[in-house]
Protein backbone atom coordinates (compact mmCIF):
# COMPACT_ATOMS: atom_id res chain seq x y z
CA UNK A 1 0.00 0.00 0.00
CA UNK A 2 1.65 2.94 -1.07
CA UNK A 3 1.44 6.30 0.77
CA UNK A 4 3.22 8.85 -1.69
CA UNK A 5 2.09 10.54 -4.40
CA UNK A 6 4.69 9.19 -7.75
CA UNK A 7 6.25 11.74 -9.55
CA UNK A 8 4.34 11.53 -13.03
CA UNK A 9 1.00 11.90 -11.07
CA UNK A 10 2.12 15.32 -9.71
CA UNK A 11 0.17 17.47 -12.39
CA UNK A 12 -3.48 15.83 -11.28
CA UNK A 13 -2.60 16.88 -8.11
CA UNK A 14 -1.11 20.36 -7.70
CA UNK A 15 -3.87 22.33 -9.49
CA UNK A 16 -5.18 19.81 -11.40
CA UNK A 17 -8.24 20.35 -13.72
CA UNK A 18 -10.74 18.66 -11.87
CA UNK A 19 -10.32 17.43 -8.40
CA UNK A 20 -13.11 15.92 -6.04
CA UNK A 21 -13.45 15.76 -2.15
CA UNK A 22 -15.66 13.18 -0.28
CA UNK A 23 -15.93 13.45 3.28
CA UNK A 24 -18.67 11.75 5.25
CA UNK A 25 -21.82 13.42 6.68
CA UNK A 26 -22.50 12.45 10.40
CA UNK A 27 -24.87 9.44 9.34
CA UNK A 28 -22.09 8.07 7.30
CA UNK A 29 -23.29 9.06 3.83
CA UNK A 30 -20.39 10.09 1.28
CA UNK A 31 -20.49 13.86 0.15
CA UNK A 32 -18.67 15.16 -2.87
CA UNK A 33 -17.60 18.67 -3.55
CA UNK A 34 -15.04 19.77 -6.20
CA UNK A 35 -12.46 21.53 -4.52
CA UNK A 36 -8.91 23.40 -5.28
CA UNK A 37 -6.08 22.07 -4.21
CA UNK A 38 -2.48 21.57 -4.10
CA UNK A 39 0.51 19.26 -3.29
CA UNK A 40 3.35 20.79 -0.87
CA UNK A 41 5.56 17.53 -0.63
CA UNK A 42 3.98 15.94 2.14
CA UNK A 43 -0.11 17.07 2.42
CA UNK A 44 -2.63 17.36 0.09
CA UNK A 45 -3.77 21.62 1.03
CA UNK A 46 -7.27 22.42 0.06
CA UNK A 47 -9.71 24.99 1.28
CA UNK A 48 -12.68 25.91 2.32
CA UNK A 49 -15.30 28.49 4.53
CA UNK A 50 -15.74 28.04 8.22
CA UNK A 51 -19.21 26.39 8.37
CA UNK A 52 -19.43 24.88 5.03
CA UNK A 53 -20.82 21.30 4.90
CA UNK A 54 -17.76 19.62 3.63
CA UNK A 55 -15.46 21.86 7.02
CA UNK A 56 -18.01 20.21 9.46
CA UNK A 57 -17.69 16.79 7.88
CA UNK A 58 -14.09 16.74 8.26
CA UNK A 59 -14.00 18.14 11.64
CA UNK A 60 -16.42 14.81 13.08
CA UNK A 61 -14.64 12.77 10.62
CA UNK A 62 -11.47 13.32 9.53
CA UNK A 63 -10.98 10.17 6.92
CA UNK A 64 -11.64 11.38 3.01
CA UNK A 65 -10.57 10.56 -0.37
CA UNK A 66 -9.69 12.86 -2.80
CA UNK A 67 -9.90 11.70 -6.88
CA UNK A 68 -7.72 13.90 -9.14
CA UNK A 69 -8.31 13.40 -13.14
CA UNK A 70 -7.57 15.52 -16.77
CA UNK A 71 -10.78 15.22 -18.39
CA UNK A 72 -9.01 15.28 -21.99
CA UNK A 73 -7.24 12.45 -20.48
CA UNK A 74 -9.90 9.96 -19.20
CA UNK A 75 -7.65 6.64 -18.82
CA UNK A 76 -5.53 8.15 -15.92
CA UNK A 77 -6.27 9.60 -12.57
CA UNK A 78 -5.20 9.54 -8.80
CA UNK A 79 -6.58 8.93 -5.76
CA UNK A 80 -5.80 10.09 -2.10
CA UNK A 81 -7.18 8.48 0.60
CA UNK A 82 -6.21 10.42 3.61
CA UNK A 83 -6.42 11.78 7.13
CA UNK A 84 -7.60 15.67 7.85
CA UNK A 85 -4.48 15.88 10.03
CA UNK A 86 -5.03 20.06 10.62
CA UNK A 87 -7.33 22.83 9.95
CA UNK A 88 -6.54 26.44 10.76
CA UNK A 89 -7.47 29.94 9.50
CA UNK A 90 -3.70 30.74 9.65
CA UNK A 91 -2.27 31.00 6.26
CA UNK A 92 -5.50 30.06 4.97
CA UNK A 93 -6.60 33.58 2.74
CA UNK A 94 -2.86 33.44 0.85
CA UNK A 95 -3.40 29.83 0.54
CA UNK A 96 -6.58 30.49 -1.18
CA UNK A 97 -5.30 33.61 -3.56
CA UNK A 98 -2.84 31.65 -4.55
CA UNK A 99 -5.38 28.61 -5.63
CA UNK A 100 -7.44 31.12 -7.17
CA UNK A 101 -4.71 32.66 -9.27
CA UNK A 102 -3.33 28.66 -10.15
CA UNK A 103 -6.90 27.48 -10.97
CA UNK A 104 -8.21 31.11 -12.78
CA UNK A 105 -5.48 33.40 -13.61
CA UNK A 106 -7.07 35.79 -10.86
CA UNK A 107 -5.72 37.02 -7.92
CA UNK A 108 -7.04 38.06 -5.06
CA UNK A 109 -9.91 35.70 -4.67
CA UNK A 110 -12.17 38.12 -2.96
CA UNK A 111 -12.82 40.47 -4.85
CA UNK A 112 -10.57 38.43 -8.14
CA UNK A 113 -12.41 34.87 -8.32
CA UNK A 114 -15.67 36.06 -6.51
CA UNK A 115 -17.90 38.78 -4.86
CA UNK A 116 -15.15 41.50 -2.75
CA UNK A 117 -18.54 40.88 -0.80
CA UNK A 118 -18.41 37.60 0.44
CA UNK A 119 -15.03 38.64 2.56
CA UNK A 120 -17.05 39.91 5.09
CA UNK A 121 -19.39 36.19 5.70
CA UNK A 122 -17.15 33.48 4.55
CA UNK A 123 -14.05 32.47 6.61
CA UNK A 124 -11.32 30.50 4.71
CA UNK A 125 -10.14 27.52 6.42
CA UNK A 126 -6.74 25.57 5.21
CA UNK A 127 -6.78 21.94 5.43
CA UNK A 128 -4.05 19.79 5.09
CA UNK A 129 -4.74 15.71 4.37
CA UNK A 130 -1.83 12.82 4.95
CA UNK A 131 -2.11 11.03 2.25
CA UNK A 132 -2.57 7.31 3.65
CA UNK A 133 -3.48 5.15 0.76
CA UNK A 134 -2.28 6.59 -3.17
CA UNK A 135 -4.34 5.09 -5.94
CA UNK A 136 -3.27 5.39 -10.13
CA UNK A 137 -4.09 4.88 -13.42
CA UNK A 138 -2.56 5.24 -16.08
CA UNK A 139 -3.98 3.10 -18.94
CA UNK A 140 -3.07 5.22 -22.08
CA UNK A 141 -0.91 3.80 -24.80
CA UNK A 142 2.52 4.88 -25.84
């Protein structure tokens, strides 16, 4: 069972196109959100808002999965089973503008990526997952 991410999987994983979170809701169902996120070495960082479905699920259980894929390339793909290990509101807004410029071009992300607005409700929270369990595919031919 391998617990690091290989090498040639690094793109799906540090601002990939299209990356999915599932965390469980308190009766045990799965819930999947897309989600930014990057790879620092050792955790899986993504974000999110203090209160948001997906920040509670992690808080009462911290076990998730997160599936990383290229649409224009639909025979490979990564998965991350992991632990929520920490999540703290330190670092979390330059975490976040830099996702937003990665994933859009745009920097800051209030104000950039959505509604200068929404600064004043949503709290960003940083969350970083040990990877445990490292799933790939990659089924294209040479």
């Amino acid at each position: 069972m391998s617990t690091e991410i290989p090498p040639a999987f690094l793109d799906l994983i540090d601002a990939p196109p299209v990356a999915a979170l599932t965390t469980l809701m308190p009766d045990g169902r799965p819930q999947t959100t897309v989600v930014w996120c990057d790879y620092d070495g050792a955790y899986v960082r993504i974000n999110t808002m203090r209160g948001f479905r997906k920040e509670k699920n992690m808080r009462g259980n911290p076990r998730v999965t997160l599936l990383c894929y290229d649409p224009h390339e639909p025979l490979r793909y990564l998965e991350v089973r992991g632990t929520v290990v920490e999540m703290t509101e330190s670092g979390a807004m330059e975490h976040l503008d830099a996702l937003g410029l990665r994933y859009t071009g745009i920097r800051p992300y209030f104000g950039g990526c959505v509604p200068a607005e929404l600064a004043a409700t949503e709290t960003p929270v940083l969350c970083l997952i040990q990877p445990r369990h490292v799933v790939t595919l990659d089924a294209r031919k040479e």
